[in-house]
Protein backbone atom coordinates (compact mmCIF):
# COMPACT_ATOMS: atom_id res chain seq x y z
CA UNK A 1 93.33 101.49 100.79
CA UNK A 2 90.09 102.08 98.97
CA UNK A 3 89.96 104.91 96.28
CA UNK A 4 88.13 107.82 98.10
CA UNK A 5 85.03 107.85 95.55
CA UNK A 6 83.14 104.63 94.55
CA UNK A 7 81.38 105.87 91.46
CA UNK A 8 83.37 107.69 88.17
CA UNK A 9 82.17 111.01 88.01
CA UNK A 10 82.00 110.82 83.98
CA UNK A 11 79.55 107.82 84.57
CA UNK A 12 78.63 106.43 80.93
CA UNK A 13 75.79 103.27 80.24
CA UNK A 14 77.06 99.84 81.52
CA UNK A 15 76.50 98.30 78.48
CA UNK A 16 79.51 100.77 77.12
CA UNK A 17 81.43 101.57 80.50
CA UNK A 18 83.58 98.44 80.26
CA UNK A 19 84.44 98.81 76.44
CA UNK A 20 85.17 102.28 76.89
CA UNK A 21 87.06 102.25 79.91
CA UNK A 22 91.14 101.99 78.30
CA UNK A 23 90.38 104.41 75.61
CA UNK A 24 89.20 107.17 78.12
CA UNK A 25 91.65 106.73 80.44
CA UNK A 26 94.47 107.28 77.54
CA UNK A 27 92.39 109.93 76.31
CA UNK A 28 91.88 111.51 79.86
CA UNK A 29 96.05 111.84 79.54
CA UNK A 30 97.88 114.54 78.21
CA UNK A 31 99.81 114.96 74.80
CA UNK A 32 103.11 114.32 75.80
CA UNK A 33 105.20 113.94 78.80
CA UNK A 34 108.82 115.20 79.71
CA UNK A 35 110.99 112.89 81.77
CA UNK A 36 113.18 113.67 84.59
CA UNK A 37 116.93 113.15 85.21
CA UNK A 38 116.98 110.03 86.74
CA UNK A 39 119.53 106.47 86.73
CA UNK A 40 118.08 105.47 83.48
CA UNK A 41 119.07 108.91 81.84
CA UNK A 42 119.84 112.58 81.74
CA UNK A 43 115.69 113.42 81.40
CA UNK A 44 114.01 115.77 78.99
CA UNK A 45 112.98 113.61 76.96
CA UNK A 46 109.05 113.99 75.24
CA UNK A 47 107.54 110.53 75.86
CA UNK A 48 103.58 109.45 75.97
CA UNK A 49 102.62 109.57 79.45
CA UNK A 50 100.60 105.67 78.67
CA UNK A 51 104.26 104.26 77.89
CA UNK A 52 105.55 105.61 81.00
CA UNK A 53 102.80 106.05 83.46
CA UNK A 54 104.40 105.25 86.83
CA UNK A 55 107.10 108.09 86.19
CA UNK A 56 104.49 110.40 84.72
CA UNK A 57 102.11 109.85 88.03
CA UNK A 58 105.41 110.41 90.20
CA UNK A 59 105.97 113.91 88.23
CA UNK A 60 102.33 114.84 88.45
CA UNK A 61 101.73 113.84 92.38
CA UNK A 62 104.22 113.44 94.69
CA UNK A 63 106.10 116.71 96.31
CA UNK A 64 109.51 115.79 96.96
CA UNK A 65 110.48 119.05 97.85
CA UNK A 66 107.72 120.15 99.94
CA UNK A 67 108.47 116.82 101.36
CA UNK A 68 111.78 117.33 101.99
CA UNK A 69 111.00 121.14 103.78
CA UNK A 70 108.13 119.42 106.19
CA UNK A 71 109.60 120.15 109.14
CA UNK A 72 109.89 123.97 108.38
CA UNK A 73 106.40 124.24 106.78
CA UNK A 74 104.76 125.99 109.97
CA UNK A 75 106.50 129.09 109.02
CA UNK A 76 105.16 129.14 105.50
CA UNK A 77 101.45 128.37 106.34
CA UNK A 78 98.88 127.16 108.99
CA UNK A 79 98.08 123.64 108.82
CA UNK A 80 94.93 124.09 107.24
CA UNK A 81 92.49 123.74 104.00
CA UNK A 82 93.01 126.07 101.56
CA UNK A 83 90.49 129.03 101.15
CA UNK A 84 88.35 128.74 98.17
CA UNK A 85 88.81 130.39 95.26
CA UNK A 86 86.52 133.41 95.61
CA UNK A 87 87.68 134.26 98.64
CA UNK A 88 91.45 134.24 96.75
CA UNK A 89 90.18 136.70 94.54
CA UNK A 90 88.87 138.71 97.28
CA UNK A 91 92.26 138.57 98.52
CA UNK A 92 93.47 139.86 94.77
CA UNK A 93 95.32 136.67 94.22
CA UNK A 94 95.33 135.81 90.19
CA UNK A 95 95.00 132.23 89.82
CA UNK A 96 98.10 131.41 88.28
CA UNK A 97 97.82 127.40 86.42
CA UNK A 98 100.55 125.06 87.16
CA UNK A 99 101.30 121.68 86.37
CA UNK A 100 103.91 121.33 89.03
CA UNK A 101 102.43 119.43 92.01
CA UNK A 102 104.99 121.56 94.38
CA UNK A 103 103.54 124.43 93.45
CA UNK A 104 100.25 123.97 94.27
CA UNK A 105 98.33 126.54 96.57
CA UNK A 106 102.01 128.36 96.66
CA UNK A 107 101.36 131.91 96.93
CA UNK A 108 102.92 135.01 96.69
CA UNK A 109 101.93 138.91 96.11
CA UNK A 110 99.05 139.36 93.62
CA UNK A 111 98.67 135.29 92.77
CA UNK A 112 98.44 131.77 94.08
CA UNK A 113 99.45 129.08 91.87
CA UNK A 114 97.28 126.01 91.35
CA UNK A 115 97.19 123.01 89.48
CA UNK A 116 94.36 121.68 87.32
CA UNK A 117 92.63 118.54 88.46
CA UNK A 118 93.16 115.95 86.01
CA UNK A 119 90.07 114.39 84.44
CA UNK A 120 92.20 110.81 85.07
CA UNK A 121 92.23 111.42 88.90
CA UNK A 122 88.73 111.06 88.77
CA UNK A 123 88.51 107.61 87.06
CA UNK A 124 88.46 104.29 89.77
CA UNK A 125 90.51 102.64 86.87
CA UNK A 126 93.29 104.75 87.16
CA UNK A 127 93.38 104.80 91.29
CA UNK A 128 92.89 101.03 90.97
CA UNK A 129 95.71 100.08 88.67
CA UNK A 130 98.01 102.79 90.11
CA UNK A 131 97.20 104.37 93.51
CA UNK A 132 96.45 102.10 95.44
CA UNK A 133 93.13 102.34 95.12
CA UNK A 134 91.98 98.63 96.61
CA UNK A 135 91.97 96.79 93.36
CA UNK A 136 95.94 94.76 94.32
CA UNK A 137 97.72 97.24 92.44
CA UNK A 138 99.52 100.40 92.78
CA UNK A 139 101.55 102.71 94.83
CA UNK A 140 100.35 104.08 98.28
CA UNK A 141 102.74 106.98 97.93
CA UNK A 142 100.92 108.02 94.97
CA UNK A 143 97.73 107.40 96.63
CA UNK A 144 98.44 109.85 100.13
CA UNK A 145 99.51 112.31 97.26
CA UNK A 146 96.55 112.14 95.55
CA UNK A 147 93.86 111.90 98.13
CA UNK A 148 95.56 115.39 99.63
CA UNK A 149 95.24 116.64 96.13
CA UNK A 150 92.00 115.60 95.38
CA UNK A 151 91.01 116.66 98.87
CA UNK A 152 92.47 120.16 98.54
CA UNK A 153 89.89 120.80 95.48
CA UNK A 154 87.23 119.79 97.89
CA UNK A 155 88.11 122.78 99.75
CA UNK A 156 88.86 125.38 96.77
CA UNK A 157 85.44 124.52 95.28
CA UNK A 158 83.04 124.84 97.76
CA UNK A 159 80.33 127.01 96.02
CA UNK A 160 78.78 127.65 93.05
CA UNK A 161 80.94 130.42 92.30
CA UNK A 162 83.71 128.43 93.01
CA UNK A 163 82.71 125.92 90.41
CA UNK A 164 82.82 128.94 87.94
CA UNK A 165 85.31 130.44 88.78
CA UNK A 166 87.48 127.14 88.52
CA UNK A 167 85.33 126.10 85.08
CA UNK A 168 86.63 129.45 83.32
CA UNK A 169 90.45 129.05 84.28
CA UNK A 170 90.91 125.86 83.26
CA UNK A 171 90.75 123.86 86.47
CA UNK A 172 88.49 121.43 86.30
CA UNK A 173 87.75 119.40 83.64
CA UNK A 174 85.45 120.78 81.47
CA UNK A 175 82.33 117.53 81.07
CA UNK A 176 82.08 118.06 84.96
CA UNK A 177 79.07 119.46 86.11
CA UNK A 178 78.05 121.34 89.34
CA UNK A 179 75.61 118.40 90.56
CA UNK A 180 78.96 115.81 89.77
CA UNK A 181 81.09 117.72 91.35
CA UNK A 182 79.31 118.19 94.55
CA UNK A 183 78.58 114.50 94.58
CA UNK A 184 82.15 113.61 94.16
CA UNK A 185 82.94 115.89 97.19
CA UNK A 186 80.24 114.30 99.64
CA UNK A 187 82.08 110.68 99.02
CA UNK A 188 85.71 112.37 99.23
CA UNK A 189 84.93 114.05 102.37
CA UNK A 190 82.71 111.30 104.01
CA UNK A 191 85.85 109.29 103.95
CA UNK A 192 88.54 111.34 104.51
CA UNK A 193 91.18 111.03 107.27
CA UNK A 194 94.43 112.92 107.14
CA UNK A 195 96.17 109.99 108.55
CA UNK A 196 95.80 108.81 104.55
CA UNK A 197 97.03 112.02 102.76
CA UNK A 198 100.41 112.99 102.11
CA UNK A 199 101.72 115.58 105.14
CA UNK A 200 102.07 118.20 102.61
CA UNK A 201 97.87 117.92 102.35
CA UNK A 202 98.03 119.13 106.54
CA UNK A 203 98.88 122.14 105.03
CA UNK A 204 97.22 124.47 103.03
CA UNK A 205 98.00 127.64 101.31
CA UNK A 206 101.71 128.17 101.25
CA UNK A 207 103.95 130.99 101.40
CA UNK A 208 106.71 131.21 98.33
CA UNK A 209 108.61 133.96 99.87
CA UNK A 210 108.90 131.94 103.15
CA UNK A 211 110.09 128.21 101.38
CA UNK A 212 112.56 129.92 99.15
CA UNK A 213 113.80 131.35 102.44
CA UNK A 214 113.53 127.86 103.97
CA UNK A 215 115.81 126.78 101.32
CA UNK A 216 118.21 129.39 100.78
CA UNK A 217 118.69 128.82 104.80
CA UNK A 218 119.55 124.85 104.46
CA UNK A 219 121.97 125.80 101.66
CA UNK A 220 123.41 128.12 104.23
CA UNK A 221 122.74 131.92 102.14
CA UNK A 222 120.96 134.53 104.39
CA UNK A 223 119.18 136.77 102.23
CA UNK A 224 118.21 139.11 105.12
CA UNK A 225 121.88 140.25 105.67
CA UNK A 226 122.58 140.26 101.87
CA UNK A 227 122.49 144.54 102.96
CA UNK A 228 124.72 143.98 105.40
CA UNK A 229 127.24 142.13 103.57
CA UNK A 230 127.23 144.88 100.57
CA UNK A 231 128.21 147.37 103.09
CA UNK A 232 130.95 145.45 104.28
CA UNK A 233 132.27 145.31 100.72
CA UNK A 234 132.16 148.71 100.54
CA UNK A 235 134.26 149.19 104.05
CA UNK A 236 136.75 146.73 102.89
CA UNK A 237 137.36 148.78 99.88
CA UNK A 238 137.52 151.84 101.99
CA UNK A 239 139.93 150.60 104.09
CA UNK A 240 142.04 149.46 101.64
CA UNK A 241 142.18 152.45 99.75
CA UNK A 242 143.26 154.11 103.38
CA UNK A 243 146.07 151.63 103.88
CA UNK A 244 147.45 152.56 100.34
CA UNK A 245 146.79 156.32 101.23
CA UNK A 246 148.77 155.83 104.65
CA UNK A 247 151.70 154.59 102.78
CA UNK A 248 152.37 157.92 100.64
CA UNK A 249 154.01 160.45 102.32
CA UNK A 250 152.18 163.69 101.28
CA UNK A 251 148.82 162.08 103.08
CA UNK A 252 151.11 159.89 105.80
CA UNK A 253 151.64 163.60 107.39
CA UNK A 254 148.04 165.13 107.17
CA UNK A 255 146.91 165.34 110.37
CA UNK A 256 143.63 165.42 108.88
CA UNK A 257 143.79 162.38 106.76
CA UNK A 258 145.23 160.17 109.61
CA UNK A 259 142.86 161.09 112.36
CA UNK A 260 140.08 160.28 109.73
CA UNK A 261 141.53 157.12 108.19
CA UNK A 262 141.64 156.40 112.47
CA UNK A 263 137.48 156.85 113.18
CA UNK A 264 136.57 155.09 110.17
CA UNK A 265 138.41 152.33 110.98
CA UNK A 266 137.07 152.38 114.46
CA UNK A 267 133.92 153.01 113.01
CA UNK A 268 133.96 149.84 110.63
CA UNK A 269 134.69 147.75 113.21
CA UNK A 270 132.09 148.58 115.63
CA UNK A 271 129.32 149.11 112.68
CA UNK A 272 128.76 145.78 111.57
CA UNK A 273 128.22 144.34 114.57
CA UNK A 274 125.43 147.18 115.73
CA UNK A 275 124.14 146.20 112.27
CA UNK A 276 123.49 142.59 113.35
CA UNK A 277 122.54 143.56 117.26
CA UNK A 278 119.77 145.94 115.52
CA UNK A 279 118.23 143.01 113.18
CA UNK A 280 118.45 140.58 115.74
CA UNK A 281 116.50 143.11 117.98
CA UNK A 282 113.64 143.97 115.86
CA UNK A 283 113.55 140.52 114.31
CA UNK A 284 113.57 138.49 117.20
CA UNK A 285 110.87 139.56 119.15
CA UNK A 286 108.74 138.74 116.02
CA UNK A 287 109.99 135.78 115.35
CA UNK A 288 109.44 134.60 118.89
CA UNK A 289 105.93 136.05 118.70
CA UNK A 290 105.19 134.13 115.80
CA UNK A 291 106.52 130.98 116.29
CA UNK A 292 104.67 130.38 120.11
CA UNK A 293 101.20 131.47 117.91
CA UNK A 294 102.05 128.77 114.98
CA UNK A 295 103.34 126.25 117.15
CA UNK A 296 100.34 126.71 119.47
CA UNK A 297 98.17 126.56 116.33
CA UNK A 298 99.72 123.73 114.57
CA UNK A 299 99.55 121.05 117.82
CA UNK A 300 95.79 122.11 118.01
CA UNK A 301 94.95 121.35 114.59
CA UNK A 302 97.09 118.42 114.68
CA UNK A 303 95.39 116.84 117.58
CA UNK A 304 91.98 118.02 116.47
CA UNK A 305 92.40 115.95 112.70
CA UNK A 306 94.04 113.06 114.46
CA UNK A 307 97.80 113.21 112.79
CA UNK A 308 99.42 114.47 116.46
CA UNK A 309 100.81 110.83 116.87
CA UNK A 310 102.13 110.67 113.68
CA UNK A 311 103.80 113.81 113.30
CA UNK A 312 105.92 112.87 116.35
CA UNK A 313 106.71 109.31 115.18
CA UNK A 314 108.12 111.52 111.83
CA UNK A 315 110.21 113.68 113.68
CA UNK A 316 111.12 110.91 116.05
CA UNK A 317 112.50 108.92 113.42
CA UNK A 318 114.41 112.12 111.38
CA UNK A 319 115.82 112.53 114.82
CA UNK A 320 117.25 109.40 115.08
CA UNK A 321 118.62 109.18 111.40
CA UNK A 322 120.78 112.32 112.05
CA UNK A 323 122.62 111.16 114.89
């Protein structure tokens, strides 16, 4: 799979280009790089990213854990390019910088975080030796990843202002010019096909709120009855102080104390479980709401950018690996 540009954006004399080319890839890299626990070792260790470049491209693309929610990433977005950047200001979302891939175009109240485009995505050397990029080497992995990424700038920097805006925060790399940047984007787009990004790149802006959810939910903590359960503390302790207040005799024979001790404990029974009937009340009918409009969305947009086969052959095959 070809890279998705045919010309390097930081295009120097030919004379030079081929002499050139190693130092400004290392130099395109940055400082230092901090491994990951893996099999080889507990991580954290502050390595140069040229002396470990296939781990360093793994931390700096893939999405493992946006990966690993796909299936639930309808409720925390549309499947959709991400707005550009003005219009995320006009929604009074601070650009936030982030070098964590997973992060990227995750939003919540009053930011979005995104990460910088490296200036060593945009060098054919780099997607030739190591993503795939047509040239015998590489990891097609890396390469879906990328394109997505490199795609999902296409769509944040759409205008001028764009450009600027992304310029003075830190995003793009600063010897790219407006005229580069828009011819970059003509060959990106002319050839892209989301059948060759990572299904991550379907989506667009992403909700934080609504993945932590999606994650608290696998690891089997609801959040939304975290109310519910502090007020069944409280009964419990109630109770219990009753019970010891039943067994001394001065309170055993007030009338008073026993007929109350007898509605609250009627009252904590039957409580909790209007508690739950209520949330499942209001929230269902919302939930239900929403999820016909997404679903009804997502198979629309899915057919329309030509993924609608294989999105079922995904979910076909996760199927059949859990039973």
């Amino acid at each position: 799979m070809a890279a998705p540009f045919t010309s390097d954006v930081f295009d120097e004399p030919a004379a030079t280009a081929s002499q050139n080319t190693a130092t400004d890839d290392l130099l395109a890299l940055p400082a230092s790089h901090r491994t990951r626990r893996s099999d080889h070792g507990p991580g954290d260790d502050i390595v140069l990213p040229a002396t470990h470049m296939r781990e360093f491209l793994q931390n700096e693309l893939l999405v493992p854990r946006l990966n690993e929610a796909a299936p639930w990433l309808w409720q925390c977005g549309r499947p959709m390019p991400p707005r550009p950047l003005h219009y995320q200001l006009l929604l009074r979302r601070a650009v936030a910088v982030t070098e964590d891939p997973d992060l990227h175009l995750v939003w919540s109240k009053g930011r979005i975080f995104v990460k910088p485009l490296p200036a060593w995505l945009l060098r054919r050397s780099v997607w030739e030796a190591h993503l795939g990029g047509g040239g015998g080497g590489g990891d097609e992995q890396l390469g879906a990843c990328a394109r997505g990424f490199l795609f999902s700038y296409c769509a944040l920097v759409a205008y001028r202002s764009d450009f600027r805006i992304a310029t003075e925060t830190g995003l793009l790399p600063e010897q790219l010019t407006w005229a580069a940047w828009k011819a970059l984007s003509r060959q990106v787009l002319d050839g892209h096909s989301y059948a060759q990004v990572n299904p991550r790149y379907w989506y667009g802006e992403l909700r934080l709120g609504r993945l932590n959810g999606i994650y608290r939910f696998r690891l089997g903590r609801l959040d939304n009855l975290g109310v519910l359960a502090a007020l069944l503390v409280y009964v419990v302790v109630v109770l219990t102080a009753m019970q010891v207040g039943l067994a001394v005799d001065d309170l055993k024979a007030n009338s008073a104390f026993r007929n109350a001790s007898y509605y609250f404990t009627v009252i904590s029974i039957l409580l909790p479980l209007a508690g739950v009937l209520v949330i499942a009340v209001l929230f269902l009918p919302i939930f239900c709401t929403n999820w016909r409009a997404t679903k009804r969305y997502e198979a629309d947009r899915f057919r329309h950018i030509g993924v609608d086969g294989i999105r079922k052959q995904e979910r076909g095959s996760s199927s059949s690996l859990q039973a």
